[in-house]
N, C-alpha and C. Protein backbone atom coordinates (compact mmCIF):
# COMPACT_ATOMS: atom_id res chain seq x y z
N UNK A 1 27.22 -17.34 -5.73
CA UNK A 1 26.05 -17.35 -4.91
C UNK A 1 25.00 -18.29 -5.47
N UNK A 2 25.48 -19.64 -6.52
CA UNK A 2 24.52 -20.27 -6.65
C UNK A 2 24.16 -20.82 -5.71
N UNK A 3 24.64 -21.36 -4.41
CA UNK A 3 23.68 -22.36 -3.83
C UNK A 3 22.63 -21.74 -2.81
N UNK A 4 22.46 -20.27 -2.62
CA UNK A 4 21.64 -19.86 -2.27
C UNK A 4 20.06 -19.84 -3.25
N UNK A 5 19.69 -19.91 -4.81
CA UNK A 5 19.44 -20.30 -5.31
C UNK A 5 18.42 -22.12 -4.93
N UNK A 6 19.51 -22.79 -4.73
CA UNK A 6 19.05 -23.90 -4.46
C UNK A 6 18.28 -24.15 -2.96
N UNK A 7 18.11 -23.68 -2.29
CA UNK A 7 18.15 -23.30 -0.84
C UNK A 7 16.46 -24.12 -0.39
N UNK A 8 16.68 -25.38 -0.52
CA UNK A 8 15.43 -26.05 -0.22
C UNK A 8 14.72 -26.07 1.52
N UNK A 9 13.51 -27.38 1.63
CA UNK A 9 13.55 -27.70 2.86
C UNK A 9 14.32 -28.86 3.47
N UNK A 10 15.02 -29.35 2.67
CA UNK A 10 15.89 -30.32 3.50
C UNK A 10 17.08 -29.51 3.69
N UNK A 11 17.76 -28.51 3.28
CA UNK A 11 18.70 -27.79 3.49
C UNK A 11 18.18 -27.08 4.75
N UNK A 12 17.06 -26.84 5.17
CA UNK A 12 16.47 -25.51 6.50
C UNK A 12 16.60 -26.62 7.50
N UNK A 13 15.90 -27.96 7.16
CA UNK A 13 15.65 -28.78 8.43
C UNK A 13 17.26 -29.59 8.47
N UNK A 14 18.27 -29.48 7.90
CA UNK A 14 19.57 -30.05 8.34
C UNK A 14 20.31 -28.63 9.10
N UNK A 15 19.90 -27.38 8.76
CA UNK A 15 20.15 -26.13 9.64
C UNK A 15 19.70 -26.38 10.85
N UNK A 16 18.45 -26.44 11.19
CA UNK A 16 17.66 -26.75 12.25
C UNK A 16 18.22 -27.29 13.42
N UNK A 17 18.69 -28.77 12.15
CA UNK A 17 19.43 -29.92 13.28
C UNK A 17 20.65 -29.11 13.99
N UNK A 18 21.56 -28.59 13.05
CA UNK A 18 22.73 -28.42 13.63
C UNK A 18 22.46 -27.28 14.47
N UNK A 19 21.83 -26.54 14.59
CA UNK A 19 21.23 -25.13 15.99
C UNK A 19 20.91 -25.86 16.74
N UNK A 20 19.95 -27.27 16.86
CA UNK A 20 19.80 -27.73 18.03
C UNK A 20 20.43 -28.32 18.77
N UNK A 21 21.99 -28.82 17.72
CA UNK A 21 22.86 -29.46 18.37
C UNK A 21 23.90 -28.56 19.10
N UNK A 22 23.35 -27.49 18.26
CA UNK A 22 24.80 -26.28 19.02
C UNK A 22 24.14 -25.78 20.63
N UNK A 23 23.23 -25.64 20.46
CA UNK A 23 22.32 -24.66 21.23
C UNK A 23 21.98 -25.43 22.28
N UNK A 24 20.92 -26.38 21.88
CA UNK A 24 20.07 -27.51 22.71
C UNK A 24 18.73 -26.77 22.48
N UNK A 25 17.71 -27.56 23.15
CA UNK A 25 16.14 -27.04 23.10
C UNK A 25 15.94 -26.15 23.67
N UNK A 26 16.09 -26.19 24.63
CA UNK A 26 15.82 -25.24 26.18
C UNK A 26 16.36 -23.39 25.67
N UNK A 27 17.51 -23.77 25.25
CA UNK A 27 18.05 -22.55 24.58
C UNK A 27 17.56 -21.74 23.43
N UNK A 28 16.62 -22.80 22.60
CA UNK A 28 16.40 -22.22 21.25
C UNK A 28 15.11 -21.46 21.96
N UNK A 29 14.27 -22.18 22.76
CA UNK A 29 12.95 -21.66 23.02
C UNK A 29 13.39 -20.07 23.52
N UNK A 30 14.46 -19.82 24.59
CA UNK A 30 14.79 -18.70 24.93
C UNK A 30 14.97 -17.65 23.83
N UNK A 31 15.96 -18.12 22.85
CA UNK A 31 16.35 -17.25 21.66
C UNK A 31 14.86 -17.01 20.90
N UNK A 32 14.01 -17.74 21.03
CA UNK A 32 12.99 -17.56 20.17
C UNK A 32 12.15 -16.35 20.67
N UNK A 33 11.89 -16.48 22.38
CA UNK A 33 11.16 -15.62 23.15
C UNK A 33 11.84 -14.02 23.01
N UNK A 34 13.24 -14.57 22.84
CA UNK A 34 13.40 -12.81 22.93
C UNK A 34 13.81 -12.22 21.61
N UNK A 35 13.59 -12.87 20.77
CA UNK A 35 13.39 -12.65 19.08
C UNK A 35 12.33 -11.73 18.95
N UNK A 36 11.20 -12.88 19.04
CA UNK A 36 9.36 -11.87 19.21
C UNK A 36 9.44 -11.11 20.14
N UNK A 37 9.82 -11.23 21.02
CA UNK A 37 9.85 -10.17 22.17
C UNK A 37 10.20 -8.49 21.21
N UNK A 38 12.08 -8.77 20.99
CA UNK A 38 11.95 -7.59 20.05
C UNK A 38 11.53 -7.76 18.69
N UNK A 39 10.58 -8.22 17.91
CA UNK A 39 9.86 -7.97 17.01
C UNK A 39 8.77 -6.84 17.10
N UNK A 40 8.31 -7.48 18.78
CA UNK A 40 6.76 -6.67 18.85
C UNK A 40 7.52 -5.50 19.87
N UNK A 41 8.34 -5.03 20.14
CA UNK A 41 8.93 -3.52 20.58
C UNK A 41 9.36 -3.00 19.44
N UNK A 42 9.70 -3.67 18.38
CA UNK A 42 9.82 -2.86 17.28
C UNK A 42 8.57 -2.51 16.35
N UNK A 43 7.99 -3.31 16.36
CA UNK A 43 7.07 -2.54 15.58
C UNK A 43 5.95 -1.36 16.57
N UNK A 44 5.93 -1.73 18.00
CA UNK A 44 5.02 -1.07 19.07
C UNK A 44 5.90 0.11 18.83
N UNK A 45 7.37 0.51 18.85
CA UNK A 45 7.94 1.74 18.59
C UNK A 45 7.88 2.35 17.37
N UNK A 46 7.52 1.61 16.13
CA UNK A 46 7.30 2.54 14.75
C UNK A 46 5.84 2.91 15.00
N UNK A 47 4.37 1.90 15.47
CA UNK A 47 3.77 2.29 15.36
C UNK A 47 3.54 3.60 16.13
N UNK A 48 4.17 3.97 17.07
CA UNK A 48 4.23 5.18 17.90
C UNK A 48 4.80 6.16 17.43
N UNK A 49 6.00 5.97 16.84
CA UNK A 49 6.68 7.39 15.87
C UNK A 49 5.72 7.85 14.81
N UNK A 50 4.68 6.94 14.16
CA UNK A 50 3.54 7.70 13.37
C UNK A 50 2.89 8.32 13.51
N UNK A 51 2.18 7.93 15.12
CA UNK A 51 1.49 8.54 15.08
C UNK A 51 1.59 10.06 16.39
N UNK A 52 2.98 10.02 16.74
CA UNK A 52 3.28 11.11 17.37
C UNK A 52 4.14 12.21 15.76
N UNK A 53 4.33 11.87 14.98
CA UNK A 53 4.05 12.82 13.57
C UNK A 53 3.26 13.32 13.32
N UNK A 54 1.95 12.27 12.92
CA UNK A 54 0.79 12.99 13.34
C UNK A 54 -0.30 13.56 13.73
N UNK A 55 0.64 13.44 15.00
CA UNK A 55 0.33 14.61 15.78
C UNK A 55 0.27 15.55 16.68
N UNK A 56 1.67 15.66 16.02
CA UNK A 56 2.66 17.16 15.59
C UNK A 56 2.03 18.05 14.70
N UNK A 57 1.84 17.74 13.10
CA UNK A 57 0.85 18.44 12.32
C UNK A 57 -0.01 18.93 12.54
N UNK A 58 -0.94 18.54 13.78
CA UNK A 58 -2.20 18.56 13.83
C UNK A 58 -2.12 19.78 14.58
N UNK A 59 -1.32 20.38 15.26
CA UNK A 59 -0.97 21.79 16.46
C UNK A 59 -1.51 22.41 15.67
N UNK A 60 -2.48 23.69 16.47
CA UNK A 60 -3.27 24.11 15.94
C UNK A 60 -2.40 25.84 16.08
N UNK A 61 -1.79 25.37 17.28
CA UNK A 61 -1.06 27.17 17.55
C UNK A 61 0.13 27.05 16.51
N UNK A 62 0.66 28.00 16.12
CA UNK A 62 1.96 28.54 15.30
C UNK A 62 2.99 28.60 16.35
N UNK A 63 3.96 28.01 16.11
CA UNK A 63 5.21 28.02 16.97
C UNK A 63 5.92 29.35 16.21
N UNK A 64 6.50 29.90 17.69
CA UNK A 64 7.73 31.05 17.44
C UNK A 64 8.50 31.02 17.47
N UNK A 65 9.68 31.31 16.35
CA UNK A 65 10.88 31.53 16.34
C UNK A 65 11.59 31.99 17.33
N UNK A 66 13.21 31.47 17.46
CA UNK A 66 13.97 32.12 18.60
C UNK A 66 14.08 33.45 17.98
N UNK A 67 14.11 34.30 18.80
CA UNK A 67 14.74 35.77 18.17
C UNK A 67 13.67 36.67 17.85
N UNK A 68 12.55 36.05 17.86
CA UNK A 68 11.95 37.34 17.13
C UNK A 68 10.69 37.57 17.93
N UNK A 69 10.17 38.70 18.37
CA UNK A 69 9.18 39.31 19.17
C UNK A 69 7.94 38.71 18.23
N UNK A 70 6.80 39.30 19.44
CA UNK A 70 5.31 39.95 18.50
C UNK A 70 5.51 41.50 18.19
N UNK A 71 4.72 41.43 17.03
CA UNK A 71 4.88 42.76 16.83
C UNK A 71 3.17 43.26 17.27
């Protein structure tokens, strides 16, 4: 795994080239849009699992068990 190590910017921008040659432009812009696209649903969905945690905690009533009456 040395040449990851070495892993410059003329090594990213000869990557570059060859995605644009595989892909074309038109295509990369698409792949790009729906990259960020799910970037920002992923983080819009963690930031929502936080804060429906809490507040869950925050219930002020005591939940009841299956099975068991008031006494």
């Amino acid at each position: 795994m040395g040449f990851v190590r070495n892993f410059g910017v003329t090594e990213l921008i000869i990557i570059l080239v060859i995605v644009m040659i595989i892909f074309g432009v038109g295509r990369l812009t698409e792949i790009g849009g729906a990259l960020g696209k799910s970037i920002r649903e992923f983080r819009k969905s963690s930031e929502g699992d936080d804060e429906t945690v809490a507040g869950s905690d925050s219930d002020s009533e005591p939940k009841q068990q299956i099975g068991q009456g008031n006494p």
